[in-house]
Protein backbone atom coordinates (compact mmCIF):
# COMPACT_ATOMS: atom_id res chain seq x y z
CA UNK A 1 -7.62 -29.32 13.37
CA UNK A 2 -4.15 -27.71 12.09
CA UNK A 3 -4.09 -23.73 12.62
CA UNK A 4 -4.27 -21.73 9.91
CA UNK A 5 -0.91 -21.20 9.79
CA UNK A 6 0.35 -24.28 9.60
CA UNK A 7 -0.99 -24.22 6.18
CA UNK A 8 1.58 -21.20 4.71
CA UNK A 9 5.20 -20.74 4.76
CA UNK A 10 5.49 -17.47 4.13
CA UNK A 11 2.74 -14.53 4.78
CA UNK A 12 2.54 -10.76 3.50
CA UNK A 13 0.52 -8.82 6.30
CA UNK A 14 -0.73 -5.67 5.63
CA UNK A 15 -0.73 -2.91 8.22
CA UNK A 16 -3.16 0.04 8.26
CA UNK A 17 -6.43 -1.76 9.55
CA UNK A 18 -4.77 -4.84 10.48
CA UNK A 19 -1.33 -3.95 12.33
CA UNK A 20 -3.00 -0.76 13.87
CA UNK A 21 -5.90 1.75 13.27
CA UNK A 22 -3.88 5.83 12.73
CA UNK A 23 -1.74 5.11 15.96
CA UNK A 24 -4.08 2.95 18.01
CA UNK A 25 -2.64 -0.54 18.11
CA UNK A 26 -4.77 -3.57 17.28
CA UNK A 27 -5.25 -5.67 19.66
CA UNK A 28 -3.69 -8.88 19.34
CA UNK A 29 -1.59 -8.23 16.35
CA UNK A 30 1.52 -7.67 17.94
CA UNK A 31 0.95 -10.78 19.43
CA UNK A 32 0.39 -12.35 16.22
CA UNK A 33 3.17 -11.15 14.55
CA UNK A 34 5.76 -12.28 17.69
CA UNK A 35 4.54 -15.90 16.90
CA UNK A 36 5.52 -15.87 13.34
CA UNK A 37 9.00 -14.80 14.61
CA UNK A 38 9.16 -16.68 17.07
CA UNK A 39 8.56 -19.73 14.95
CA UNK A 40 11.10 -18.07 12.28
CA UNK A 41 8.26 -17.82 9.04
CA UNK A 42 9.45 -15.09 6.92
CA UNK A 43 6.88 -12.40 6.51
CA UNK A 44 6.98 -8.62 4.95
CA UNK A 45 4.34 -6.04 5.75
CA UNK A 46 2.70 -4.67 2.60
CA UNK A 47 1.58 -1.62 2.53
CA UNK A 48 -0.59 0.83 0.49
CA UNK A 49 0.08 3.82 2.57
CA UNK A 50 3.05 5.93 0.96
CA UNK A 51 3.39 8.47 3.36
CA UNK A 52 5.87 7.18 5.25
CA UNK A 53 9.66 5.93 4.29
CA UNK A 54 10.41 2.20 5.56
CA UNK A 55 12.57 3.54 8.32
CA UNK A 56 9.51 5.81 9.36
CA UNK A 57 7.48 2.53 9.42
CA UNK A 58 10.18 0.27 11.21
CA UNK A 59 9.87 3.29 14.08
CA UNK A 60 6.39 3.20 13.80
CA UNK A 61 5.57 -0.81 14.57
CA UNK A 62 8.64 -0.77 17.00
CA UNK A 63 6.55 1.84 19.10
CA UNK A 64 3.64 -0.83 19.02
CA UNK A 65 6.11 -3.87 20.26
CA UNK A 66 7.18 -5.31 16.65
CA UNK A 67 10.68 -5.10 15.86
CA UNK A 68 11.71 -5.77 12.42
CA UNK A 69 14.46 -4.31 9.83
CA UNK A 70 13.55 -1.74 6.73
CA UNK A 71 13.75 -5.01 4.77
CA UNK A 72 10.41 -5.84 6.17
CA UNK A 73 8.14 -3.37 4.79
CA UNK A 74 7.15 -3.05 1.35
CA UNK A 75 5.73 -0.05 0.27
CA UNK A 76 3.60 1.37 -3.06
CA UNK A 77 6.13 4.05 -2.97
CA UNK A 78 8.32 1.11 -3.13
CA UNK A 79 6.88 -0.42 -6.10
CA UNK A 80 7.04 3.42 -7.81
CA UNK A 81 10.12 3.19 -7.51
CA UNK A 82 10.56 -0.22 -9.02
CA UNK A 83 8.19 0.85 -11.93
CA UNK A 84 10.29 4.08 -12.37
CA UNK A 85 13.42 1.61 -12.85
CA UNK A 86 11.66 -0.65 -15.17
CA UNK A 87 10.83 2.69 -17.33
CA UNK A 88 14.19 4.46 -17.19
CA UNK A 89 13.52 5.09 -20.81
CA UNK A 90 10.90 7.47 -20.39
CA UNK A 91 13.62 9.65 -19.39
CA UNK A 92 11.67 11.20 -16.67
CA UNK A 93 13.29 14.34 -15.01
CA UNK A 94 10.92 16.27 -12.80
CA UNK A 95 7.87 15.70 -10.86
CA UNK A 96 4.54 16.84 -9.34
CA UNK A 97 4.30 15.03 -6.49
CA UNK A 98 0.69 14.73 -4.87
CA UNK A 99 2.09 13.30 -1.42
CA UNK A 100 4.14 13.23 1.60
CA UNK A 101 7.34 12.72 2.54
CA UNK A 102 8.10 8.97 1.51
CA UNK A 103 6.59 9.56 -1.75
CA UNK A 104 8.86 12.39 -2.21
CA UNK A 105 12.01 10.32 -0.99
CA UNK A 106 11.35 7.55 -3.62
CA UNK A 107 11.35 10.07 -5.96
CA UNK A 108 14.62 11.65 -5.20
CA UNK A 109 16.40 8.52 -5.02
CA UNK A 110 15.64 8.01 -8.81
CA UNK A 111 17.12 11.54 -9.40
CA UNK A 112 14.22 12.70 -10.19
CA UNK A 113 13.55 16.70 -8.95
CA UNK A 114 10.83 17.24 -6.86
CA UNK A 115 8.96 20.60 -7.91
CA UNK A 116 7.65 23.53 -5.98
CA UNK A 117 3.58 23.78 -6.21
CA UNK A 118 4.15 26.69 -8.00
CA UNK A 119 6.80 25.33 -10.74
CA UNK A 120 4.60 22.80 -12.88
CA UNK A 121 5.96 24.03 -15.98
CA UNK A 122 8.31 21.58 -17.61
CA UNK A 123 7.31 18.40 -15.43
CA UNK A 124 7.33 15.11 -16.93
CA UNK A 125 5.78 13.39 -14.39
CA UNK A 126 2.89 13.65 -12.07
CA UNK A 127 2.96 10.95 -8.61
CA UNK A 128 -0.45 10.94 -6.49
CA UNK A 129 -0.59 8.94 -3.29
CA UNK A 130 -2.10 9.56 0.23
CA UNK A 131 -1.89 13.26 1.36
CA UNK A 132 -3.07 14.75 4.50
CA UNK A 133 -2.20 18.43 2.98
CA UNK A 134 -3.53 17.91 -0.10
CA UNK A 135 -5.40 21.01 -1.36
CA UNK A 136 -6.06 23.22 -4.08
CA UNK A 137 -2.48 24.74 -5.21
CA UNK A 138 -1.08 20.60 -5.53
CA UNK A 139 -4.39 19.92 -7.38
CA UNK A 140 -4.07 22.76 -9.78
CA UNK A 141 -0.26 22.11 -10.09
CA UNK A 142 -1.00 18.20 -11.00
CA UNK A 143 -3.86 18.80 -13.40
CA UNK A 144 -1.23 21.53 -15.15
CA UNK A 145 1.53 18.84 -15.79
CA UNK A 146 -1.32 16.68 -16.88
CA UNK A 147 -2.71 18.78 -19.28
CA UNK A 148 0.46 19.64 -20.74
CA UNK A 149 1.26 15.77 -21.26
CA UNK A 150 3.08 14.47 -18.32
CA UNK A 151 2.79 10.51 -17.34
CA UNK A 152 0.59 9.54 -14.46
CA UNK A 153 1.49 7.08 -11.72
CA UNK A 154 -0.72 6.88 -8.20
CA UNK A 155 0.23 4.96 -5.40
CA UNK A 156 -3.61 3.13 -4.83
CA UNK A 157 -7.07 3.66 -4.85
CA UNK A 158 -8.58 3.30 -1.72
CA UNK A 159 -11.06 5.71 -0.97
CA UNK A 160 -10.89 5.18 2.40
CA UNK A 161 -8.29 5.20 4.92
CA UNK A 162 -9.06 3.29 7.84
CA UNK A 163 -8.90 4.67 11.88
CA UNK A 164 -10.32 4.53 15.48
CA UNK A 165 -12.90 7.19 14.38
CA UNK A 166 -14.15 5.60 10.80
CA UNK A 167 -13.06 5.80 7.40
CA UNK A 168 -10.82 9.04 6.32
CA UNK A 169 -10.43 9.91 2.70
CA UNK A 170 -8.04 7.93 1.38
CA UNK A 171 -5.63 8.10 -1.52
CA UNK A 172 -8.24 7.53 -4.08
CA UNK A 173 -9.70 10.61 -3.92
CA UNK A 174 -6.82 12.17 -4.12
CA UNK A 175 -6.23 10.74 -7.50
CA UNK A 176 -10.05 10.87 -8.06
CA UNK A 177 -9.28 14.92 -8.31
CA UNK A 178 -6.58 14.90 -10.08
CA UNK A 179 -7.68 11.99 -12.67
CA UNK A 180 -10.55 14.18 -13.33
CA UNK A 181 -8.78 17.45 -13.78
CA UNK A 182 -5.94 15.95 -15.71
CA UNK A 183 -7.84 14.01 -18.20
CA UNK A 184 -6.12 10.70 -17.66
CA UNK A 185 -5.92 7.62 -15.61
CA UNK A 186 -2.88 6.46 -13.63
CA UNK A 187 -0.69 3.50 -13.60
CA UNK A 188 -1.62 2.29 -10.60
CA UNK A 189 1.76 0.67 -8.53
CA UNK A 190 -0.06 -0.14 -5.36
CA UNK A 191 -2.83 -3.01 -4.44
CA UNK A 192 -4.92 -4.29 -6.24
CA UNK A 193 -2.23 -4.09 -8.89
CA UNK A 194 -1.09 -7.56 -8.20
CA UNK A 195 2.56 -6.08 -9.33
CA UNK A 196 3.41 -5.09 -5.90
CA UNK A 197 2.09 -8.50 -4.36
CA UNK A 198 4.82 -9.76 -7.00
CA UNK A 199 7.04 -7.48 -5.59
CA UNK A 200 6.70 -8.46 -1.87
CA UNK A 201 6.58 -12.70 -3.40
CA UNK A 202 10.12 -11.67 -4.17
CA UNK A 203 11.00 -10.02 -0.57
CA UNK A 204 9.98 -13.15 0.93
CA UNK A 205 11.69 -15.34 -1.60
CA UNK A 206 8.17 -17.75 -1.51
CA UNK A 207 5.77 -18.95 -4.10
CA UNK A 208 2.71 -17.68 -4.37
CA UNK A 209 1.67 -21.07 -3.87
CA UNK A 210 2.87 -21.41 -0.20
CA UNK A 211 1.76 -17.88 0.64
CA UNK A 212 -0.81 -16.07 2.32
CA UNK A 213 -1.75 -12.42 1.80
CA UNK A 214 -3.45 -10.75 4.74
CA UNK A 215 -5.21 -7.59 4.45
CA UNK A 216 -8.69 -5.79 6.06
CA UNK A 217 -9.98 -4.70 2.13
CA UNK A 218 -11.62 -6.33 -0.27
CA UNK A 219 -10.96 -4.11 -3.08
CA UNK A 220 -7.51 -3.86 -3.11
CA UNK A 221 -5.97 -6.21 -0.09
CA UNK A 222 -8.09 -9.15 -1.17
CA UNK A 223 -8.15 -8.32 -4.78
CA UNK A 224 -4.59 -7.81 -5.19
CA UNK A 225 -3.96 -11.35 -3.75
CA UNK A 226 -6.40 -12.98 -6.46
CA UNK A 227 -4.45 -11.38 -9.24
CA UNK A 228 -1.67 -12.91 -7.85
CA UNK A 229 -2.11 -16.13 -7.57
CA UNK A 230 -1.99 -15.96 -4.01
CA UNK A 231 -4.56 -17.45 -0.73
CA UNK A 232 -5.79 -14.66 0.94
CA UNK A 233 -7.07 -13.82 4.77
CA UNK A 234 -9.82 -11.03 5.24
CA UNK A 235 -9.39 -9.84 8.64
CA UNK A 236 -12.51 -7.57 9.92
CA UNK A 237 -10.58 -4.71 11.74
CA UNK A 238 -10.49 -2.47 9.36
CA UNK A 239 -12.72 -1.09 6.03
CA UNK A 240 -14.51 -4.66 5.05
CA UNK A 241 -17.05 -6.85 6.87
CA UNK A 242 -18.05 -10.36 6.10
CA UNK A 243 -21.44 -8.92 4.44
CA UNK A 244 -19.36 -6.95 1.70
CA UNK A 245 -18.01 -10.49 0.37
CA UNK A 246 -21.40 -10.84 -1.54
CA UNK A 247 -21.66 -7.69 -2.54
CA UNK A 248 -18.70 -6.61 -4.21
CA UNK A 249 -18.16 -10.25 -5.22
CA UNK A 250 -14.58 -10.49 -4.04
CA UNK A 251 -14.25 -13.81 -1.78
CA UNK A 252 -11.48 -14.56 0.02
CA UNK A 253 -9.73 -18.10 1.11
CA UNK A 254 -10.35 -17.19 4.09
CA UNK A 255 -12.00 -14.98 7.01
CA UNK A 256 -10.96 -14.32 10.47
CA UNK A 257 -11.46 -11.84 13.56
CA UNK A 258 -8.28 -10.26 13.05
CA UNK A 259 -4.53 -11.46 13.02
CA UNK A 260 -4.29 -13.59 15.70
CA UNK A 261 -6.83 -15.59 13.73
CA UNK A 262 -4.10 -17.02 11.71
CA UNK A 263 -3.19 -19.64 14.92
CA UNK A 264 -7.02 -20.42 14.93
């Protein structure tokens, strides 16, 4: 029987819960990921997490034995910034940023200013992603801008964020807060908005036909590849387990141990 594979020409691979767990390495998935070069498939790594800039990640999976280029990783801060260029009309001038620093950095790229906690007044624009000092000042700051008619745009959703210890918050309920506070929902740029899936299609320069999305959620790895037209590969090292297929109703093409499963 052909591996797994051998079925795909091109694969998106997602990296908290799959790649590593915080900064514990996975086993095997370096190993995976060495094959795939060595046999020269194309690949990205699609992430949720916008914490991080692409360099910061490319320094990151190099520490766990992966070497690849900043052309690799595709980000949701990535695909806020593409949104942000697709609505340049909107005119958008200054932000409350709910994040860290590779949110920010996306931000500042599109010439947008960055405000102070404390200067709200006059922003535009509220972005929420995954924030490890998020606390009351940002969340009274966000729901501010909100209230006084700013746009809305979070990274994800995930109310989890996988590691060696169990789940952490994740960015959801970050935007959980601030959804609540503000009064409004968020365009959502990260999985299971298939947008960034589209986004990382064009990276590769594959079909979603020929490609494989692999990713350790359900609700927004899995998801996300459905909306996209795309096969997808639940590996169970991270948030999901086989029995939350039935539950939540989300099946995907297929179901393996982790990433080396893909030579299986």
């Amino acid at each position: 029987m052909a591996a797994l594979v051998d079925a795909y020409r091109g694969f998106i691979i997602d990296l908290d819960g799959v790649v590593y767990l915080l900064n514990d390495p996975i086993e095997g998935a370096a190993e995976a990921v060495a094959r795939l070069q060595e046999r020269g498939l194309p690949f990205v790594f699609l992430t949720n997490n916008s914490a991080a800039t692409p360099a910061q990640y490319v320094e990151r999976l190099a520490a766990h034995g992966i070497e690849v280029g900043e052309e690799w990783i595709v980000t949701s801060g990535q695909a806020i910034g593409l949104y942000l260029d697709q609505h340049r009309g909107s005119r958008w001038k200054k932000a409350v940023v709910v994040g860290e620093e590779g949110l920010a950095d996306v931000l500042r790229s599109k010439e947008i200013d960055v405000l102070g906690h404390g200067e709200s007044e006059g922003a535009d624009l509220v972005v929420v992603g995954w924030d490890r000092h998020f606390d009351y000042d940002k969340l009274r700051a966000a729901v501010i801008a909100l209230r006084n008619g700013a746009a809305f745009i979070a990274s994800n959703t995930d109310s989890t964020y996988p590691t060696p210890s169990g789940p952490w918050p994740g960015a959801g309920t970050m935007v959980a807060a601030v959804s609540t506070g503000g009064g409004k929902e968020p365009f959502v740029a990260g999985k299971p908005n298939p947008f960034i899936v589209r986004m990382a299609l064009e990276r590769l320069g594959t079909t979603a036909a020929e490609t494989l999305l692999i990713g350790d959620r359900l609700d927004s790895d899995i998801k996300a590849g459905i909306a996209a037209g795309v096969d997808t590969l639940l590996v169970l090292t991270g948030i999901s387990r086989r029995g939350d297929i039935d539950s939540l109703e989300i099946r995907p093409t297929h179901v393996r141990k982790d990433l080396l499963g893909i030579f299986e």
